[in-house]
PDB file of N, CA and C in Angstrom:
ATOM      1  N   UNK A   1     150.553 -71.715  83.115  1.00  0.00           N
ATOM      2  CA  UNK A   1     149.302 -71.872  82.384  1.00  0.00           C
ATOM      3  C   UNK A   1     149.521 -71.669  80.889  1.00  0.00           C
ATOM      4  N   UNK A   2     150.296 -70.483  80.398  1.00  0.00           N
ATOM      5  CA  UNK A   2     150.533 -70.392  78.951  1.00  0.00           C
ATOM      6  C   UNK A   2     151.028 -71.638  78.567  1.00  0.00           C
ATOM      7  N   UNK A   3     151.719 -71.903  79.375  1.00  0.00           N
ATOM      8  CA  UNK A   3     153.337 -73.425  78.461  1.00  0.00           C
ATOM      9  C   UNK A   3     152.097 -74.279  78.050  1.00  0.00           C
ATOM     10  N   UNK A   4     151.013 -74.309  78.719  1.00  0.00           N
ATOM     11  CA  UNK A   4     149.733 -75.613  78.639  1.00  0.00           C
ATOM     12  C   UNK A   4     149.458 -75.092  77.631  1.00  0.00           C
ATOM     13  N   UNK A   5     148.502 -73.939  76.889  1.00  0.00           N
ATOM     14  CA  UNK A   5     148.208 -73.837  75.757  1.00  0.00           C
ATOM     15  C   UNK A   5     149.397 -74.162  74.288  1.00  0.00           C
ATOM     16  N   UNK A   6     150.311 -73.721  74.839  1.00  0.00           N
ATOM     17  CA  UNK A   6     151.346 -73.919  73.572  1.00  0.00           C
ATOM     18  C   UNK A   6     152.262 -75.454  73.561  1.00  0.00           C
ATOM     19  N   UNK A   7     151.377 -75.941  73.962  1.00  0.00           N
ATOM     20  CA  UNK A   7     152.556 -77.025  73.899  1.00  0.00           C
ATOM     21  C   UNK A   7     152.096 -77.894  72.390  1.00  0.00           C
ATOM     22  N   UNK A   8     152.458 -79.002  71.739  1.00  0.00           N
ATOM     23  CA  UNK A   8     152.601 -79.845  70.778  1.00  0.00           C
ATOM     24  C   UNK A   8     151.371 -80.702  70.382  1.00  0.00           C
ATOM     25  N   UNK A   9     150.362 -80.248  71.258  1.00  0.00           N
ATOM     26  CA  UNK A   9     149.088 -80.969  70.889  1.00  0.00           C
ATOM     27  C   UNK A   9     147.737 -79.699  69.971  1.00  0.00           C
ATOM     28  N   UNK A  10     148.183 -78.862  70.164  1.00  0.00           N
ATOM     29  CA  UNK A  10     147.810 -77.905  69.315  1.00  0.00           C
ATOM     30  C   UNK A  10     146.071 -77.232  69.730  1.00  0.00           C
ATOM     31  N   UNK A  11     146.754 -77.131  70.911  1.00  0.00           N
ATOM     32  CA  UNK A  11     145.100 -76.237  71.603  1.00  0.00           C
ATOM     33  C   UNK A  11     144.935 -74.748  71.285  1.00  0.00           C
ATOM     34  N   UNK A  12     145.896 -74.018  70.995  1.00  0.00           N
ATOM     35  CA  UNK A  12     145.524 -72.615  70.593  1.00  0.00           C
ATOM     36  C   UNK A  12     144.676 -71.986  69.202  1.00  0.00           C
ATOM     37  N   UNK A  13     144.650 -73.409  68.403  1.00  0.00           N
ATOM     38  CA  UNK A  13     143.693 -73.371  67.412  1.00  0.00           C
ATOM     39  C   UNK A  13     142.442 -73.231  67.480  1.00  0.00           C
ATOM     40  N   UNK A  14     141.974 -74.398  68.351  1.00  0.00           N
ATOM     41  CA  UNK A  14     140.711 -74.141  68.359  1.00  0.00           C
ATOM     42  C   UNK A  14     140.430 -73.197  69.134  1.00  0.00           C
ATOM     43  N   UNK A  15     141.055 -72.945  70.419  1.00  0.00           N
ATOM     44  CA  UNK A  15     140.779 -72.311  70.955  1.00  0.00           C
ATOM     45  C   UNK A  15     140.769 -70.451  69.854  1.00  0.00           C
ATOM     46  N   UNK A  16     141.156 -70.399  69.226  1.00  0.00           N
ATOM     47  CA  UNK A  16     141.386 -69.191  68.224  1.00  0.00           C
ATOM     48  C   UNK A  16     140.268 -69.213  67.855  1.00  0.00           C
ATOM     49  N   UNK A  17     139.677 -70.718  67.413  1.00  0.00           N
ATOM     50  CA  UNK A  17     138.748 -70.721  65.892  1.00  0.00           C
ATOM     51  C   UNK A  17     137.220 -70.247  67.295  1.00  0.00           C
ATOM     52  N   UNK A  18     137.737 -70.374  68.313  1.00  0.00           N
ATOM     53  CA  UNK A  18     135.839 -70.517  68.991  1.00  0.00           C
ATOM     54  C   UNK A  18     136.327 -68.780  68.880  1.00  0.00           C
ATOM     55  N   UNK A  19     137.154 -67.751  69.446  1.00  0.00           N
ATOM     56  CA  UNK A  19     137.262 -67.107  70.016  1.00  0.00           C
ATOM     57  C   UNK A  19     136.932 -65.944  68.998  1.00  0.00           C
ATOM     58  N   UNK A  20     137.292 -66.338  67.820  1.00  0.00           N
ATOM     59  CA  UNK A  20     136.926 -65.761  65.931  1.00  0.00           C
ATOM     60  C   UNK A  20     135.567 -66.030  66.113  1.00  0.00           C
ATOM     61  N   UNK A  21     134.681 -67.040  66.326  1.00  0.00           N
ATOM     62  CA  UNK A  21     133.783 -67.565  66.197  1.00  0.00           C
ATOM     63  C   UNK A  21     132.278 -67.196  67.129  1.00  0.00           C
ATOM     64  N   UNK A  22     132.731 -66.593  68.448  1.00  0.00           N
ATOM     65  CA  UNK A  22     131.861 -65.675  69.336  1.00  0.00           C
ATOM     66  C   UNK A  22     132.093 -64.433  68.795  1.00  0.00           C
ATOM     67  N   UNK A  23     133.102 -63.868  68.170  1.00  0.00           N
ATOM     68  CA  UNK A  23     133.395 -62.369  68.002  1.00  0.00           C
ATOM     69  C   UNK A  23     132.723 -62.345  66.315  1.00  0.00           C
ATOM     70  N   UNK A  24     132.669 -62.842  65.615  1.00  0.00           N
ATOM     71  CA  UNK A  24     131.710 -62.632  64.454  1.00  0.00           C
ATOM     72  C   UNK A  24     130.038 -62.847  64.933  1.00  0.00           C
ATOM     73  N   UNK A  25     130.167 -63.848  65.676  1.00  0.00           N
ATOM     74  CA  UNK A  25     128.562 -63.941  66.061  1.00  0.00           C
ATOM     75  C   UNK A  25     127.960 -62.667  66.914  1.00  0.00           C
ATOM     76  N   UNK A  26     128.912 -61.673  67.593  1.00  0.00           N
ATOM     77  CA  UNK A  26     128.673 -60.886  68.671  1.00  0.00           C
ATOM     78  C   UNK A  26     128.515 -59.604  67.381  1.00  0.00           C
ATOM     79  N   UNK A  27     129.622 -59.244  66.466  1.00  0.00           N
ATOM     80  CA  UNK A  27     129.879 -58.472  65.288  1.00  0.00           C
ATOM     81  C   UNK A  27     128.059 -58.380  64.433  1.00  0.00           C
ATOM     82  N   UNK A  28     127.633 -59.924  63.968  1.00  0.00           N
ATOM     83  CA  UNK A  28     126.677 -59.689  63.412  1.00  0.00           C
ATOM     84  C   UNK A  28     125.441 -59.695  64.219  1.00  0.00           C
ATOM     85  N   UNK A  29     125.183 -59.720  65.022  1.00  0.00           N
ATOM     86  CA  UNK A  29     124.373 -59.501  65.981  1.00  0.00           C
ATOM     87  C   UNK A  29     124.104 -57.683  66.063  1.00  0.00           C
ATOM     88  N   UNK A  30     124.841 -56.977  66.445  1.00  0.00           N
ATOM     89  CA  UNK A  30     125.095 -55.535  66.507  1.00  0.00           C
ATOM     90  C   UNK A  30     124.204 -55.225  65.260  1.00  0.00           C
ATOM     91  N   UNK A  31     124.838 -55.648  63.770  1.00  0.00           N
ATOM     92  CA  UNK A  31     124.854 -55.451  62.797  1.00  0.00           C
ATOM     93  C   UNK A  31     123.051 -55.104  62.785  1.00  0.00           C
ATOM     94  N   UNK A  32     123.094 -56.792  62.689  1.00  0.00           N
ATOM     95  CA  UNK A  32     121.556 -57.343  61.886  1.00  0.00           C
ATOM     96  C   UNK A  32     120.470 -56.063  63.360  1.00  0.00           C
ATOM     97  N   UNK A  33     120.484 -56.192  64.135  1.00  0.00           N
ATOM     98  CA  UNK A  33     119.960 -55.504  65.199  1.00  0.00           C
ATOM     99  C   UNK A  33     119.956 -53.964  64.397  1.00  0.00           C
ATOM    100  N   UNK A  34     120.836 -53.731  64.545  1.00  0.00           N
ATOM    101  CA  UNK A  34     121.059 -52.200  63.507  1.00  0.00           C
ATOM    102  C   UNK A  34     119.724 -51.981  62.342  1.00  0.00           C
ATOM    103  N   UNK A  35     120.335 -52.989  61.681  1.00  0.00           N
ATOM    104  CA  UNK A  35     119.545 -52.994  60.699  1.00  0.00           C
ATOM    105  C   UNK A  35     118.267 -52.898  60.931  1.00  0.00           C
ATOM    106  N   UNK A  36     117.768 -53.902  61.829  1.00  0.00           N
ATOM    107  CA  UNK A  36     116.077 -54.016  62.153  1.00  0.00           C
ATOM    108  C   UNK A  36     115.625 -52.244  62.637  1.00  0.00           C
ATOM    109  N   UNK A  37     116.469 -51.728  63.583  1.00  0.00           N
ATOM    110  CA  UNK A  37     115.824 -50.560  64.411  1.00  0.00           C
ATOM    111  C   UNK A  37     115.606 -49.741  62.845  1.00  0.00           C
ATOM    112  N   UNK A  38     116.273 -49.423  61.859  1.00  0.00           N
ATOM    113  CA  UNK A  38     116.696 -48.213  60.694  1.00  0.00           C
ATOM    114  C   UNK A  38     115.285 -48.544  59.868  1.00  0.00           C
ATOM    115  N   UNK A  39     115.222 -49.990  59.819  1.00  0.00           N
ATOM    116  CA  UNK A  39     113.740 -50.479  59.336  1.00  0.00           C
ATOM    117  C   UNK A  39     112.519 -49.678  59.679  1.00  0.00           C
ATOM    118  N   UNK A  40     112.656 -49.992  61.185  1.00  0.00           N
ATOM    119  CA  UNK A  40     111.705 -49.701  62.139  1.00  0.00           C
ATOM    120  C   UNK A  40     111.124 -47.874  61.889  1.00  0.00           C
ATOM    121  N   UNK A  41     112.543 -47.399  62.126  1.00  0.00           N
ATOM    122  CA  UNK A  41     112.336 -46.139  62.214  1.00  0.00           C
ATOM    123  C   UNK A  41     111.987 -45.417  60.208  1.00  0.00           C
ATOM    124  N   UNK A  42     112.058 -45.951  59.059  1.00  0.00           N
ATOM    125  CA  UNK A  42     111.811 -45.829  57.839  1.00  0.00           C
ATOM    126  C   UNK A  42     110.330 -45.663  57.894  1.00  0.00           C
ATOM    127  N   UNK A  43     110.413 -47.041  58.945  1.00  0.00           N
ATOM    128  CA  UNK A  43     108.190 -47.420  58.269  1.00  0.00           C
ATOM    129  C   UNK A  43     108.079 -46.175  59.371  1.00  0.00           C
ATOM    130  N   UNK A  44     107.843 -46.103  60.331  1.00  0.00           N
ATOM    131  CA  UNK A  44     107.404 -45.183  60.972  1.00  0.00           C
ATOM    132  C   UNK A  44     107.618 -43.516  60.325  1.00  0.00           C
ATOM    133  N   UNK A  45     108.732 -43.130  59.676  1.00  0.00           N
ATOM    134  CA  UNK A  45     108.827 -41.675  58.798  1.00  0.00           C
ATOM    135  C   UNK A  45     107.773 -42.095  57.756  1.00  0.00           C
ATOM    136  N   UNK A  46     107.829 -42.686  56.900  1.00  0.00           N
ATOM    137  CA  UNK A  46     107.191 -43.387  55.780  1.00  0.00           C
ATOM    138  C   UNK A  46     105.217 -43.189  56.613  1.00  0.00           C
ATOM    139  N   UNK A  47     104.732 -43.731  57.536  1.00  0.00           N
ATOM    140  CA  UNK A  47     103.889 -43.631  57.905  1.00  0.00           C
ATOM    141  C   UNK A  47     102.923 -42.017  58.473  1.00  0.00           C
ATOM    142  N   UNK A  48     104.258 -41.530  59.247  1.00  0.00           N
ATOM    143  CA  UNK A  48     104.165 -39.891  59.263  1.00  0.00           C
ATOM    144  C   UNK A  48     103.569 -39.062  58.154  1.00  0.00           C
ATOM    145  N   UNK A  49     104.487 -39.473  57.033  1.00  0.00           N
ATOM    146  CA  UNK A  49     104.993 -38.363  55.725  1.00  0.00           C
ATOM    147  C   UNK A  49     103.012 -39.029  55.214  1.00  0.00           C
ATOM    148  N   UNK A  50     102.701 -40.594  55.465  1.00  0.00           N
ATOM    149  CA  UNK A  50     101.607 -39.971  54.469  1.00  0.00           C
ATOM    150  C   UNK A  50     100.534 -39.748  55.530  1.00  0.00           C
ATOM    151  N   UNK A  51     100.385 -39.776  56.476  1.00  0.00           N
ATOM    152  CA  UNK A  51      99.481 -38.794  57.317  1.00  0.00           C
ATOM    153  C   UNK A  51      99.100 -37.729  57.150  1.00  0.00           C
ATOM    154  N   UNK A  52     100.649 -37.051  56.743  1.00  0.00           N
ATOM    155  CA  UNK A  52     100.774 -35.587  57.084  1.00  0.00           C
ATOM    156  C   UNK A  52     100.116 -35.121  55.353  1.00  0.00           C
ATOM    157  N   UNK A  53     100.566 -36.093  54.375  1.00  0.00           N
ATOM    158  CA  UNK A  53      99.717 -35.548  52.966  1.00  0.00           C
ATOM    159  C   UNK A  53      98.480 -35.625  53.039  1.00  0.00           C
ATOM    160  N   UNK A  54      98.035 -36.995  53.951  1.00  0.00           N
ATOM    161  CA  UNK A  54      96.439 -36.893  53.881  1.00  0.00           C
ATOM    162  C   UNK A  54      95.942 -35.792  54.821  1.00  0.00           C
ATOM    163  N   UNK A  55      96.388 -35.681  55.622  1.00  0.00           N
ATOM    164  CA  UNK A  55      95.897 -33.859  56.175  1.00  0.00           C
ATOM    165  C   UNK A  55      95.928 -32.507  55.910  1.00  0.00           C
ATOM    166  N   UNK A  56      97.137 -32.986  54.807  1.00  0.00           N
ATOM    167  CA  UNK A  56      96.862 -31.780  53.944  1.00  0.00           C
ATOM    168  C   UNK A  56      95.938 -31.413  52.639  1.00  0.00           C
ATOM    169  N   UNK A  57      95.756 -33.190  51.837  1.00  0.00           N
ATOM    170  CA  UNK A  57      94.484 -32.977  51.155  1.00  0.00           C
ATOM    171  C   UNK A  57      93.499 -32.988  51.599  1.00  0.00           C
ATOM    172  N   UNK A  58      93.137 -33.026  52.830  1.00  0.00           N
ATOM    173  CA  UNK A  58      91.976 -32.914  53.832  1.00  0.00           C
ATOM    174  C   UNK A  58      91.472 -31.475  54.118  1.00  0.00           C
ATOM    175  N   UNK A  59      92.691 -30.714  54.527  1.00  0.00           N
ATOM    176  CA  UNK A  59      92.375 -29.182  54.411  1.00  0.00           C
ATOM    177  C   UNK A  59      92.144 -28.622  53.202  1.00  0.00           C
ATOM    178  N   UNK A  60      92.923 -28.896  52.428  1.00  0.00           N
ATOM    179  CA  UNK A  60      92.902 -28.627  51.147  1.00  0.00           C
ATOM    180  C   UNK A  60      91.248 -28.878  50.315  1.00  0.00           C
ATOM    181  N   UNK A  61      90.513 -29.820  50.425  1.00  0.00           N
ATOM    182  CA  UNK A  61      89.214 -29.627  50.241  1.00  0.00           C
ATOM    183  C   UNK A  61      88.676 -29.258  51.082  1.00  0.00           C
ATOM    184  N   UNK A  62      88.510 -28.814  51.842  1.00  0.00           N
ATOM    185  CA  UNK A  62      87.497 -27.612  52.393  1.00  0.00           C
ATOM    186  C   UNK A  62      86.955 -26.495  52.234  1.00  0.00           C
TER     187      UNK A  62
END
């Protein structure tokens, strides 16, 4: 089966270029995904933090 890939017609190229080519797509996938949850979880602290001020100027005038 190897001798078939290496022989003189030059299949281990492409076959390289798809195999580069799922493994960056799989790489940025992780990535961009990453990214979205860190988003996610910002707005949600961000949303907390001003809750928690408006309940405190809430007590605070009383």
């Amino acid at each position: 089966m190897y001798h078939i890939l290496k022989d003189n017609r030059g299949v281990m190229f492409p076959i390289a270029i798809m195999l580069l080519f799922i493994t960056m797509l799989t790489i940025f996938y992780y990535i961009f995904s990453f990214e979205s949850q860190i988003k996610v979880y910002n707005s949600l602290e961000f949303a907390n933090v001003r809750a928690t001020i408006n309940l405190l100027e809430e007590i605070s005038n009383k």
